[in-house]
C-alpha atoms as a PDB file:
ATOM      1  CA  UNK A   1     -88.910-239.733-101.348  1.00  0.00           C
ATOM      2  CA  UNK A   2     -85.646-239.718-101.383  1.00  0.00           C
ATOM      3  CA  UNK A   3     -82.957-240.605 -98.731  1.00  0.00           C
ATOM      4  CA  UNK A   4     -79.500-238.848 -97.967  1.00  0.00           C
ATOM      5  CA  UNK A   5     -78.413-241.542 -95.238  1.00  0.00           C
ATOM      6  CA  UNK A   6     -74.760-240.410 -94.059  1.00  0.00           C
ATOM      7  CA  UNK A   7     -75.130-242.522 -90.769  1.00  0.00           C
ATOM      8  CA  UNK A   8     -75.181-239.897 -88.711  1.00  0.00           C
ATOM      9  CA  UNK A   9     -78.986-241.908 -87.306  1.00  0.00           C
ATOM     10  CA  UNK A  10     -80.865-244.337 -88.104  1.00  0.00           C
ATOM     11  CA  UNK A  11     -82.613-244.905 -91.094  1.00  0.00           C
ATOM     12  CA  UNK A  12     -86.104-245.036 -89.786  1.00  0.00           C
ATOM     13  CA  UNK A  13     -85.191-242.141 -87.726  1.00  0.00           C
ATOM     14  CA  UNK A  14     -84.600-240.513 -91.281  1.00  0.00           C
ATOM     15  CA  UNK A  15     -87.674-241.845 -92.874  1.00  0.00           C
ATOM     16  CA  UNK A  16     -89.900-240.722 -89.996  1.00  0.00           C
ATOM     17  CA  UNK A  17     -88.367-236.769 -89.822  1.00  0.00           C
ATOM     18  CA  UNK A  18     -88.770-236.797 -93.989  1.00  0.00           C
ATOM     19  CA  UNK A  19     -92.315-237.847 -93.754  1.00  0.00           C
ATOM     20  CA  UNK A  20     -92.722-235.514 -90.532  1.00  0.00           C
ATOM     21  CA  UNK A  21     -91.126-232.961 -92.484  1.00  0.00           C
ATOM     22  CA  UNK A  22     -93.515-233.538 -95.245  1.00  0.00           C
ATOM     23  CA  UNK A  23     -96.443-233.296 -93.311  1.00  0.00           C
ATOM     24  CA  UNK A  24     -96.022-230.373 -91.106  1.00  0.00           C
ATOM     25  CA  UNK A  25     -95.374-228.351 -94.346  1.00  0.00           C
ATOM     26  CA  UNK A  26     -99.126-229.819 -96.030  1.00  0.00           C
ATOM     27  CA  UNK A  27     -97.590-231.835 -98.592  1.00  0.00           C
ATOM     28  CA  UNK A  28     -99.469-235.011 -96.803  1.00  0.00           C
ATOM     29  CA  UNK A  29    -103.096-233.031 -95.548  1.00  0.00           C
ATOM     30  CA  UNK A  30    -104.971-234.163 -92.564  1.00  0.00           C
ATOM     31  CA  UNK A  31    -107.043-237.713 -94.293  1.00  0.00           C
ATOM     32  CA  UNK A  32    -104.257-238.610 -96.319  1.00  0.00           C
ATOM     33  CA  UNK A  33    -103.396-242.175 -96.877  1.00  0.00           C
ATOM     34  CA  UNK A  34     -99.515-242.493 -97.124  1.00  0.00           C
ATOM     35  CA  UNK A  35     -98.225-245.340 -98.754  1.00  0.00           C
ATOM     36  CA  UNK A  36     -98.403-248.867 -97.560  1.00  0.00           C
ATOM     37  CA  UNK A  37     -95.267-249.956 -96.007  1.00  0.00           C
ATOM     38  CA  UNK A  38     -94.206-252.412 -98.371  1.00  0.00           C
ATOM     39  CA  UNK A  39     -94.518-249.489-101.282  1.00  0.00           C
ATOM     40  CA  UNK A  40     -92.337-247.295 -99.345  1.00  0.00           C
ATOM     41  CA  UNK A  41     -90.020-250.085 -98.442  1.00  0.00           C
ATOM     42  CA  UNK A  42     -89.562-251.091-102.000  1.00  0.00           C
ATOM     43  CA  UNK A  43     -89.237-247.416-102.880  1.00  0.00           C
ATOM     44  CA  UNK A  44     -86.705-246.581-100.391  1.00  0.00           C
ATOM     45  CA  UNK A  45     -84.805-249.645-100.906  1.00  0.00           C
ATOM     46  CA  UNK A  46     -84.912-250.889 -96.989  1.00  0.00           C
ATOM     47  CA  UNK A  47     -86.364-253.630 -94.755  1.00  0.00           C
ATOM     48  CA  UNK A  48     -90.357-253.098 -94.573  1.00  0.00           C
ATOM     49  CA  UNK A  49     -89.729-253.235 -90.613  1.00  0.00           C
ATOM     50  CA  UNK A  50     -87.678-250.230 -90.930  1.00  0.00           C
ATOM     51  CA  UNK A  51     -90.848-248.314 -92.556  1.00  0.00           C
ATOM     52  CA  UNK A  52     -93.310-249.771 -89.953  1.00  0.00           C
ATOM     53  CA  UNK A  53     -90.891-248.318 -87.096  1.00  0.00           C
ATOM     54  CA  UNK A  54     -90.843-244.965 -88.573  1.00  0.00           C
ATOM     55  CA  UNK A  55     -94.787-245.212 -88.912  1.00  0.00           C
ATOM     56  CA  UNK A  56     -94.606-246.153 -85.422  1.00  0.00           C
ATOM     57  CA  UNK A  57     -92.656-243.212 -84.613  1.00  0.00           C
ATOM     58  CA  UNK A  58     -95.135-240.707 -86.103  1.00  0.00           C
ATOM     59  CA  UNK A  59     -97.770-242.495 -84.822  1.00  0.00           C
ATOM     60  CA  UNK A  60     -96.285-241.252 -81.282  1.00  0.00           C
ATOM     61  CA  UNK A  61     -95.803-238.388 -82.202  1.00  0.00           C
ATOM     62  CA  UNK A  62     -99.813-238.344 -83.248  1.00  0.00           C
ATOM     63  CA  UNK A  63     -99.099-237.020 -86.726  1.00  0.00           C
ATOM     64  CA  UNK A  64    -100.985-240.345 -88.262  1.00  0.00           C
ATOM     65  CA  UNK A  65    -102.765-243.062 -87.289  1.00  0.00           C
ATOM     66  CA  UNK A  66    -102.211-246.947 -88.591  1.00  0.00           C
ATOM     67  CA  UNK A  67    -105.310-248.809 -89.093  1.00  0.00           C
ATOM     68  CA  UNK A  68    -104.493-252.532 -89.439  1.00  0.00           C
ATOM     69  CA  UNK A  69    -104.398-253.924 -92.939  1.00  0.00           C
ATOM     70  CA  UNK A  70    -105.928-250.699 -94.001  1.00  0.00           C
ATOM     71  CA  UNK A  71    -103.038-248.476 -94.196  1.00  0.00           C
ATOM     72  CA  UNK A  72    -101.754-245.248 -92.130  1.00  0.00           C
ATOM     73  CA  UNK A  73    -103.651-242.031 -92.388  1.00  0.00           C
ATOM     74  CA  UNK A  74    -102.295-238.583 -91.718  1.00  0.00           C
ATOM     75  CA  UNK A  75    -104.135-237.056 -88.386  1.00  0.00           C
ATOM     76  CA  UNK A  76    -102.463-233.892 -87.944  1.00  0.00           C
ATOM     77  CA  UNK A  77    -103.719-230.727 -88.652  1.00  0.00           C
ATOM     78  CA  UNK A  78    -102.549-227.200 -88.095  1.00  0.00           C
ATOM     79  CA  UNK A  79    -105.860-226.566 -86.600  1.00  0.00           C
ATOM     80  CA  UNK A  80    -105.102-228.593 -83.936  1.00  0.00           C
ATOM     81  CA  UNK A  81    -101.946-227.842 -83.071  1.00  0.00           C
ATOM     82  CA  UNK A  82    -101.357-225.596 -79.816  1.00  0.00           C
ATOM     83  CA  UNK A  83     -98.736-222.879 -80.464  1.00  0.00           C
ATOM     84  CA  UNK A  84     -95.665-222.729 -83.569  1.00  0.00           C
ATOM     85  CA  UNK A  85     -94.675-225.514 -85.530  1.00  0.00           C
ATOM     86  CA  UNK A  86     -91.971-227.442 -84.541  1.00  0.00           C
ATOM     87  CA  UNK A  87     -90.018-226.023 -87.430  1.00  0.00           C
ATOM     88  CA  UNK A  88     -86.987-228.631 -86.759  1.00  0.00           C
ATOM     89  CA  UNK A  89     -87.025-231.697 -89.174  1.00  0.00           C
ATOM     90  CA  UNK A  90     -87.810-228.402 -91.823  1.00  0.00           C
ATOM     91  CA  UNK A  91     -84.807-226.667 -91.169  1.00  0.00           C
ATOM     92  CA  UNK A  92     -82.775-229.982 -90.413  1.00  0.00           C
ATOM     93  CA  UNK A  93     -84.031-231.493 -94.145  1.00  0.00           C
ATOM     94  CA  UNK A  94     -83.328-227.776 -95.727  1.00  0.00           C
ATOM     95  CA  UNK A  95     -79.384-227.502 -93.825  1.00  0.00           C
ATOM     96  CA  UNK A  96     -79.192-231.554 -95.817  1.00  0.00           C
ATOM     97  CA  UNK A  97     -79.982-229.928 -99.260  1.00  0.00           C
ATOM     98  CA  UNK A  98     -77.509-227.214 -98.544  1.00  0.00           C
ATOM     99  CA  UNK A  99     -79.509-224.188 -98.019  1.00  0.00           C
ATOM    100  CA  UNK A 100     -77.329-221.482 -95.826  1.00  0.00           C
ATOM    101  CA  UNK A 101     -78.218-219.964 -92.843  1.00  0.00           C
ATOM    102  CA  UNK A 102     -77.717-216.653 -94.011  1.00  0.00           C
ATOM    103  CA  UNK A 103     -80.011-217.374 -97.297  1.00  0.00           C
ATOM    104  CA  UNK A 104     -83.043-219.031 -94.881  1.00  0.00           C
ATOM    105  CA  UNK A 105     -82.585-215.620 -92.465  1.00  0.00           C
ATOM    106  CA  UNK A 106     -83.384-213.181 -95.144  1.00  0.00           C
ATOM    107  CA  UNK A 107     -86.332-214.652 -96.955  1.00  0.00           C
ATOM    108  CA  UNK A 108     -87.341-215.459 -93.776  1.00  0.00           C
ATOM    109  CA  UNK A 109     -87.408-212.031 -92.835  1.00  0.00           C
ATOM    110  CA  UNK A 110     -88.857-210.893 -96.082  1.00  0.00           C
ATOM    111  CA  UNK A 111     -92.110-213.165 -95.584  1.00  0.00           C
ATOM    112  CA  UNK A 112     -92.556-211.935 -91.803  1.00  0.00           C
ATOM    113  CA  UNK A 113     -92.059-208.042 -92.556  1.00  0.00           C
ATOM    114  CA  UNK A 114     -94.442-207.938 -95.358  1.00  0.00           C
END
């Protein structure tokens, strides 16, 4: 993971929308551990409290679920979700890696007219 911090929010704010982001679009499937804190602290470069805040914040959100010294688990599934995706921290991380509006319209509307 990778992280484009220009300050505009916090960092585990940023952390937590990537992994979000990462799990509403299947790359992290409902059972799936994520990495421990410390791994993705040392990975990311940041405080290992900053990682357990932005596991906190998913856990909220009910996306995963932390088991104590056993590691966070992924509990979302599309299955259970109740109406669209919440397509935001998508769009949000895609506007980051430059991706224009006009470009994300018309494959969009490619996919949905087929």
């Amino acid at each position: 993971m990778h992280l484009e911090n220009a300050g505009k929010q916090d960092v585990y704010l940023e952390i937590a929308g990537k992994l979000e982001s990462y799990i509403l679009q299947g790359l992290y499937a409902t059972g799936d551990k994520l990495p421990s804190v410390r791994a993705l602290a040392s990975e990311l470069g940041v405080n290992p409290n900053t990682v357990a805040k932005a596991y906190s914040v998913l856990e909220e959100k009910q996306l995963i679920h932390a088991l104590p010294k056993k590691g966070a688990y992924v509990t979302f599934s599309s299955d259970n979700q109740k109406g669209a995706a919440d397509l935001r921290p998508l769009l949000e991380d895609l506007k980051r890696q430059g991706v224009r509006y006009d470009d994300l319209i018309s494959q969009a509307k490619e996919v949905f007219e087929k």
